[in-house]
Protein backbone atom coordinates (compact mmCIF):
# COMPACT_ATOMS: atom_id res chain seq x y z
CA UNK A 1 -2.89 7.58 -17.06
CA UNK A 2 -3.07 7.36 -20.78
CA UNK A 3 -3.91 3.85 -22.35
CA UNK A 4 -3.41 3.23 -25.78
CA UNK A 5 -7.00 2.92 -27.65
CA UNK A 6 -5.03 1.54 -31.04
CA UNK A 7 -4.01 -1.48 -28.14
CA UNK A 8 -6.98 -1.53 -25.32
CA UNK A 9 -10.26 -2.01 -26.90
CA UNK A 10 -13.19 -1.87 -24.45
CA UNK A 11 -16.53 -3.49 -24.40
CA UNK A 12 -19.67 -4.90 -22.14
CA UNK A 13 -21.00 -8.30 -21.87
CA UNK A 14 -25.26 -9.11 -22.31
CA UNK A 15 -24.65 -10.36 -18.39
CA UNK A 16 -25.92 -6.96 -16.94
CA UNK A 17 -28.91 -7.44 -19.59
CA UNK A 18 -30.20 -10.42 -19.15
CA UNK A 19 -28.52 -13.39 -16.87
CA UNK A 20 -28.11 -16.80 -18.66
CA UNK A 21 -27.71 -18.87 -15.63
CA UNK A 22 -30.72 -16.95 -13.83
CA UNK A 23 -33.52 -16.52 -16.29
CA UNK A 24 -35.41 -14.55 -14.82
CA UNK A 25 -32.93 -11.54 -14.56
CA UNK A 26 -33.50 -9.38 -17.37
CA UNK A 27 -36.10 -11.90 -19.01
CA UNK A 28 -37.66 -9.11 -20.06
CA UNK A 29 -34.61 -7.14 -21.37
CA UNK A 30 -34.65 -7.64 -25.53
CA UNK A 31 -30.89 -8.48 -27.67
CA UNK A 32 -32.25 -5.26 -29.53
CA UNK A 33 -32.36 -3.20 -25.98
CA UNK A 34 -29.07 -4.32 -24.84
CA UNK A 35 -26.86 -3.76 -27.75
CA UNK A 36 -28.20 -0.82 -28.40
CA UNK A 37 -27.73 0.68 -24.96
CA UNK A 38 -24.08 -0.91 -25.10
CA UNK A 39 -23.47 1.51 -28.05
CA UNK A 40 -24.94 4.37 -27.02
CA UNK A 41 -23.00 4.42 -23.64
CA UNK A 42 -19.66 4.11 -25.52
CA UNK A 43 -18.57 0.77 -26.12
CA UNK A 44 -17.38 -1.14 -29.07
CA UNK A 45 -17.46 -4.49 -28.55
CA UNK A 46 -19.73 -7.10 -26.71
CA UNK A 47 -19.42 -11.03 -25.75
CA UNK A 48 -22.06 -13.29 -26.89
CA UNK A 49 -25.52 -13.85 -24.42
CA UNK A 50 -27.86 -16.57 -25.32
CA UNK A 51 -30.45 -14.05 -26.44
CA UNK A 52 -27.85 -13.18 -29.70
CA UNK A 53 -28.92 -14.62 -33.10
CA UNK A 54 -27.62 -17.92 -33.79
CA UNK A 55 -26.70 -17.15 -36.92
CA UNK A 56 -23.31 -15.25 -37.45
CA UNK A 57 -24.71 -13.33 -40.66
CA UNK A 58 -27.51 -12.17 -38.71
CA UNK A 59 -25.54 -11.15 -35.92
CA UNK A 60 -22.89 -9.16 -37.66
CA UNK A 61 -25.39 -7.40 -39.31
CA UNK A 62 -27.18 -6.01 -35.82
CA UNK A 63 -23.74 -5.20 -34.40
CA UNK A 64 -22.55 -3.83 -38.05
CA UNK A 65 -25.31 -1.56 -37.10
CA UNK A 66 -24.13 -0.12 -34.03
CA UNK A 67 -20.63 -0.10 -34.55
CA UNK A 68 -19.95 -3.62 -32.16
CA UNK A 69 -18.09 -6.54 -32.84
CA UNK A 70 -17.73 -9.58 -30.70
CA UNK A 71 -14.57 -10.02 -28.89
CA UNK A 72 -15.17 -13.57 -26.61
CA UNK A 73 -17.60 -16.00 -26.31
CA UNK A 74 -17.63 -18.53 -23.70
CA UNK A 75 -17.40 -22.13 -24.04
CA UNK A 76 -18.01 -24.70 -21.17
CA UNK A 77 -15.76 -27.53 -21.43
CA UNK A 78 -15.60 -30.98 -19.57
CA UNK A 79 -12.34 -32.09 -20.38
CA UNK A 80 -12.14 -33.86 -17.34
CA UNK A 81 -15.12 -35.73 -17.52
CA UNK A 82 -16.34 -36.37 -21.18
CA UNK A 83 -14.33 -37.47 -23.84
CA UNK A 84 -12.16 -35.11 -25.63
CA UNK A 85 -13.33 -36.03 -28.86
CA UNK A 86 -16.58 -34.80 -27.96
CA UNK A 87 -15.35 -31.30 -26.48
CA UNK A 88 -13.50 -30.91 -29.79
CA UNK A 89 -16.37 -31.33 -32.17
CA UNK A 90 -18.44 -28.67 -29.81
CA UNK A 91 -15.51 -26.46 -29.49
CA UNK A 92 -14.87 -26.45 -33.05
CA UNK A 93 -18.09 -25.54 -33.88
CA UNK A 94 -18.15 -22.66 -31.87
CA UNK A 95 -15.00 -21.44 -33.48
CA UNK A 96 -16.73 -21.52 -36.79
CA UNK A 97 -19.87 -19.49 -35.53
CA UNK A 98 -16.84 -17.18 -33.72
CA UNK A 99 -14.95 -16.55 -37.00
CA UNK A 100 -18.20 -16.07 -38.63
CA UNK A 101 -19.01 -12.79 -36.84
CA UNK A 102 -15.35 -11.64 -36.93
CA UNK A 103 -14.08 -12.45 -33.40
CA UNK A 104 -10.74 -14.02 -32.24
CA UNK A 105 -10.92 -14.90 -28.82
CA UNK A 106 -12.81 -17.60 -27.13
CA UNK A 107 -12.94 -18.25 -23.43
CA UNK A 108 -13.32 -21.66 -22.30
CA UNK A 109 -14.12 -22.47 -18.37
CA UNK A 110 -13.42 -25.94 -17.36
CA UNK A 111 -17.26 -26.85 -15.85
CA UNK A 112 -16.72 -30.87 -14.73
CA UNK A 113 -18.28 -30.68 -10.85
CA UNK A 114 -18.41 -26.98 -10.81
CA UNK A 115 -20.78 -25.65 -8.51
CA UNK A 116 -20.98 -22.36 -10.65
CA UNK A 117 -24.69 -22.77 -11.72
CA UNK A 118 -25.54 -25.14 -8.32
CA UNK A 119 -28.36 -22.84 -6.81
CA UNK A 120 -28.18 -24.68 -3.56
CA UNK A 121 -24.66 -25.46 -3.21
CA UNK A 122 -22.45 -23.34 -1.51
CA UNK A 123 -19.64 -21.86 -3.80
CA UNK A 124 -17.19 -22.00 -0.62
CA UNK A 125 -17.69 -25.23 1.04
CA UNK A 126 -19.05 -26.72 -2.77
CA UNK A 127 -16.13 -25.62 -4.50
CA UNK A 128 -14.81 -28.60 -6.94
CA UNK A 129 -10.97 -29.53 -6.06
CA UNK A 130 -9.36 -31.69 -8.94
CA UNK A 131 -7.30 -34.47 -8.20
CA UNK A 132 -4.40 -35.12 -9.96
CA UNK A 133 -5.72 -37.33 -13.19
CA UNK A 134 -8.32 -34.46 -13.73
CA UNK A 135 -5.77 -31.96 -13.82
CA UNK A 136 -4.02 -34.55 -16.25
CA UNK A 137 -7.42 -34.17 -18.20
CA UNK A 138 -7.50 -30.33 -17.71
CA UNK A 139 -4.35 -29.33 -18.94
CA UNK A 140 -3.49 -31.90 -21.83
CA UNK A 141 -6.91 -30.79 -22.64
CA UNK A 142 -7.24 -27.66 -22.73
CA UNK A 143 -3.48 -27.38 -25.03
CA UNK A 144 -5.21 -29.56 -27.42
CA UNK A 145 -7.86 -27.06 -27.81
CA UNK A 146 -5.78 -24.41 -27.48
CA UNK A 147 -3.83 -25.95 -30.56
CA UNK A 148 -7.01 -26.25 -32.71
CA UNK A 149 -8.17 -22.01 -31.53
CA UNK A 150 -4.45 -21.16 -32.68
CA UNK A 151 -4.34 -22.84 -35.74
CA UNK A 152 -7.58 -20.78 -36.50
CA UNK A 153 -6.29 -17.73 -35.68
CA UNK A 154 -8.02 -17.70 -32.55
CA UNK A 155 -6.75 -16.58 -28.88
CA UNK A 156 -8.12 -18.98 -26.67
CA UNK A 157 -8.66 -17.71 -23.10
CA UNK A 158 -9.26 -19.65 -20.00
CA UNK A 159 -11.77 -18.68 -17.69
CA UNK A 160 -11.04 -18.69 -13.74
CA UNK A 161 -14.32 -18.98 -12.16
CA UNK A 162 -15.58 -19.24 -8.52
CA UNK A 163 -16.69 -22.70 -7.89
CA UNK A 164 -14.36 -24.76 -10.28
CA UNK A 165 -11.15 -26.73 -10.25
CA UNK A 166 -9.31 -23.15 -11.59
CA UNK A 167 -10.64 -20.46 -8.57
CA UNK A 168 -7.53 -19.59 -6.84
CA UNK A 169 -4.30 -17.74 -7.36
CA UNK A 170 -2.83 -21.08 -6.62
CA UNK A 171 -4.80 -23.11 -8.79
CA UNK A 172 -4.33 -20.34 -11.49
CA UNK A 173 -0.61 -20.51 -11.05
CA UNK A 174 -0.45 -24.32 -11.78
CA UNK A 175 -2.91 -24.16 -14.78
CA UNK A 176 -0.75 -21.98 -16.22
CA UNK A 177 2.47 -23.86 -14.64
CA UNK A 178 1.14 -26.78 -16.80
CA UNK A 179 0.06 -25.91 -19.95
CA UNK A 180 1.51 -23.88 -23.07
CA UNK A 181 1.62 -20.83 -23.56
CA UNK A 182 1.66 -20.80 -27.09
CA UNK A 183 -1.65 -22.61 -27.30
CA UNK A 184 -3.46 -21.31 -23.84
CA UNK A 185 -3.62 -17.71 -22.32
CA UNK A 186 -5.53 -16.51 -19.49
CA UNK A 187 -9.20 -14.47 -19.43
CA UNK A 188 -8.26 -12.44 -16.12
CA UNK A 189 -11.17 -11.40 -14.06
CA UNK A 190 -10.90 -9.42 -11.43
CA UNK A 191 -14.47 -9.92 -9.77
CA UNK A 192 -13.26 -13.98 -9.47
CA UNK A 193 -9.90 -13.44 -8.01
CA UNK A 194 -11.61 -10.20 -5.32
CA UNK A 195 -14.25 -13.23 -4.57
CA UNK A 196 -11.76 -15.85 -3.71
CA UNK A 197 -10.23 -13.02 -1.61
CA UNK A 198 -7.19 -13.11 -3.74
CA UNK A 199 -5.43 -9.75 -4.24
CA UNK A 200 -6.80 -8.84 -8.40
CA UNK A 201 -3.96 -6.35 -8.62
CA UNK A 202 -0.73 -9.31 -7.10
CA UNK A 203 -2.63 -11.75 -9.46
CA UNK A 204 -2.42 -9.53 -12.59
CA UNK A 205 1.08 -8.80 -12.26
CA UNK A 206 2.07 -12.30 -11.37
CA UNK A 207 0.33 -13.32 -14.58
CA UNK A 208 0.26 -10.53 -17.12
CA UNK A 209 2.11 -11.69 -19.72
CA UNK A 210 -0.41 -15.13 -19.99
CA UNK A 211 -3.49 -12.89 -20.40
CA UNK A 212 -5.33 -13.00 -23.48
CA UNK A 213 -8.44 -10.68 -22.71
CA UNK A 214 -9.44 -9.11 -19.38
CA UNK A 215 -13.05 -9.53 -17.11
CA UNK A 216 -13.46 -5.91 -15.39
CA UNK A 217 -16.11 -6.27 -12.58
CA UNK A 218 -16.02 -4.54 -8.88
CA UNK A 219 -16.98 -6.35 -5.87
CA UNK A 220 -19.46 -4.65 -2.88
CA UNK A 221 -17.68 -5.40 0.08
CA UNK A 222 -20.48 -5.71 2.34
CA UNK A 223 -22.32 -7.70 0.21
CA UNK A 224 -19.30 -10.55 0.06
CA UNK A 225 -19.07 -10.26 3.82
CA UNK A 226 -22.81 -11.33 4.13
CA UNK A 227 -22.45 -13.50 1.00
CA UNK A 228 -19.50 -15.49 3.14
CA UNK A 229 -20.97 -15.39 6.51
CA UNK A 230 -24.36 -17.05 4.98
CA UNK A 231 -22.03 -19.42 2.82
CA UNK A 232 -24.14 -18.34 -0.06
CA UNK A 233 -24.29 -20.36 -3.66
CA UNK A 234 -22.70 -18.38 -6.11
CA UNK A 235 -25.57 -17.48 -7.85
CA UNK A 236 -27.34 -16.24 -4.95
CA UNK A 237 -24.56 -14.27 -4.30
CA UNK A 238 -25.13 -12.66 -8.19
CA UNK A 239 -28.49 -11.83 -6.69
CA UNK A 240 -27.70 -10.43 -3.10
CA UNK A 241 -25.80 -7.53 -5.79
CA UNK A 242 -22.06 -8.80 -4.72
CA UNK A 243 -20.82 -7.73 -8.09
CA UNK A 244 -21.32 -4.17 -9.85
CA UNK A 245 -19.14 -2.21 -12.62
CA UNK A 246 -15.62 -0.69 -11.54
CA UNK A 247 -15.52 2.17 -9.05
CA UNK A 248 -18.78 0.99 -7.62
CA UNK A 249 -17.21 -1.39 -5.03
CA UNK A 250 -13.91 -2.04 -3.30
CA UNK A 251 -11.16 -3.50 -6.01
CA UNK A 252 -8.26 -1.16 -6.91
CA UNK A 253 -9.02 -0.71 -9.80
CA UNK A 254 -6.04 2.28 -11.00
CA UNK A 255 -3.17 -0.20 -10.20
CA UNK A 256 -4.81 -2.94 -12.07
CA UNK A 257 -4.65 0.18 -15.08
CA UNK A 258 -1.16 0.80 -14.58
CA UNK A 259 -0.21 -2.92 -14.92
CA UNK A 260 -2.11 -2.90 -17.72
CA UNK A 261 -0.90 0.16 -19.06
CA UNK A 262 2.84 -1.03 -18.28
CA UNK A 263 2.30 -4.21 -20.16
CA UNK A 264 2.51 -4.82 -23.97
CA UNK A 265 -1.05 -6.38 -23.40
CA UNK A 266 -2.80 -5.73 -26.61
CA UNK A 267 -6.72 -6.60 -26.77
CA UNK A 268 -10.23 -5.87 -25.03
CA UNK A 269 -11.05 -5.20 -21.37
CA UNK A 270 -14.49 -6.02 -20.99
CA UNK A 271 -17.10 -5.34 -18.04
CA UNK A 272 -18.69 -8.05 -16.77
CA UNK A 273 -20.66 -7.49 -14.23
CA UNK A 274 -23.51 -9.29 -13.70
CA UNK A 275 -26.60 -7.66 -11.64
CA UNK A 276 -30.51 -7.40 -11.16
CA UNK A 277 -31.31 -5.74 -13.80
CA UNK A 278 -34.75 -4.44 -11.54
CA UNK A 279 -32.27 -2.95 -9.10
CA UNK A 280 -29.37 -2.13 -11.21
CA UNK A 281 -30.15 -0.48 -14.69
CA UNK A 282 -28.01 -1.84 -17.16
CA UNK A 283 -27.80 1.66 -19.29
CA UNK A 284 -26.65 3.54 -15.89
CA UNK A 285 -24.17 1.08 -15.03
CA UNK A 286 -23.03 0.86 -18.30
CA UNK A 287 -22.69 4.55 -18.01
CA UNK A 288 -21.35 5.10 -15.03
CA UNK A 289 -18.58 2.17 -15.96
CA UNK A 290 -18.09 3.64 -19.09
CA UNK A 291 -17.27 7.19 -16.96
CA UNK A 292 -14.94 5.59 -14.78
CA UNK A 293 -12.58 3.85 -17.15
CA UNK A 294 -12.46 6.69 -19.13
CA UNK A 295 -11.28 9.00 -16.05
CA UNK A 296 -8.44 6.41 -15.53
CA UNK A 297 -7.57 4.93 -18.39
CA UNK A 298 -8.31 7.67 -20.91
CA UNK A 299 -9.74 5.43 -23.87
């Protein structure tokens, strides 16, 4: 299988660095260490980590360095539960630091009762379900937003996450259902749809021609099992090791490549896959990631 490299761009996220919602994974790890090792193991582009330079000049100048650019950044909304004006002004500002280091996709995650960052909530039983005036709220939204990204040149990206009101295949489906698709695409992950014991490779091909930019992470098998039989939070779960880099863990990973490779998707596939960094080294995953995409995807 032979992707085209002038289409699929690939990079890392900071995640396997250093851990924003856990601290203390990777504290240690420096922005200087991780972009570094991102380059020298092959990739060209990286999402933003809260260790990154606030300023967009500064930035671009480490990643000029290296040979990176920026290709997502998340952004927590609350559409549902703050007012919209509010999640404009943040969202807008984040566009301008976006554009300032040369990116063009942004990846919003709708965060109103998630239990995503909830270190003693269960991310099965504390899963938030929205009822049907937050979806209202979700989806007029999130096509306002997506409005303001497009008109800026942006891709804007939504985020499918364990724990929130957009988890399942289901859920997915009627986000999409419900907004537009000239103003919102999807960020596919395949980690988040293998956790919610959705099939990654049914989802990708139900929904390929919504994606906007594409979350590669594996999922240990064993791991999950003990993850769901303790009814871990999801966080904990990060810890126990339930996600790693593809071909470490159980997802199909060469369909998902072919449906890929069959689409006219154009834009970055990005691991994501956040570990212990003590127990996991980020430079051998990275590596050994790096490796595996290559072998199937040839870029």
């Amino acid at each position: 299988m032979i992707m085209d490299p002038n289409k699929v761009k690939l990079g890392m996220a900071p995640i396997s660095w250093t851990n924003d919602d856990l601290p203390d994974l990777g504290g240690e790890n420096t922005f200087e260490q991780c972009i570094s090792e991102m380059a020298l193991a092959g990739y060209k582009g990286s999402e933003v980590g809260n260790k990154y330079p606030k300023d967009p000049a500064v930035l671009k100048g480490y990643l000029d360095l290296r040979g990176l650019k920026i290709c997502n950044q998340w952004f927590s909304s609350f559409v549902c539960s703050k007012p919209l004006s509010e999640v404009v002004r943040i969202f807008r500002k984040q566009l301008e630091f976006l554009s300032g280091v040369g990116a063009n996709v942004i990846g919003p995650s709708e965060q109103t009762r998630s239990c995503q960052g909830n270190q003693r909530m269960s991310v099965f039983s504390g899963k938030a379900v929205f009822n049907g005036e937050e979806w209202k709220k979700l989806t007029g939204g999130m096509n306002e937003l997506g409005k303001i990204a497009r008109d800026e040149d942006f891709t804007m990206a939504y985020h499918h996450h364990m724990g929130t009101g957009v988890q399942t295949e289901e859920e997915t489906e009627r986000f999409l259902n419900d907004t537009n698709g000239d103003y919102v695409s999807l960020l596919y992950d395949t980690g988040h749809f293998a956790f919610s014991e959705e099939d990654p490779a049914s989802c990708l091909r139900k929904f390929i021609r919504r994606v906007g930019h594409i979350h590669l992470k594996d999922v240990r098998r064993e791991v999950f099992e003990e993850v769901k039989m303790r009814d871990m939070p999801f966080l904990e779960a990060v810890r126990a090791g339930v996600f790693t880099v593809p071909g470490d863990g159980s997802i199909d990973f060469p369909t998902i490549f072919g449906i890929i490779e069959d689409s006219d998707y154009e834009g970055w596939m990005v691991i994501e896959a956040e570990q212990d960094p003590t127990k996991a080294n980020p430079f051998e995953y990275a590596v050994l990631g790096r490796e595996y995409i290559r072998k199937h995807t040839g870029i």
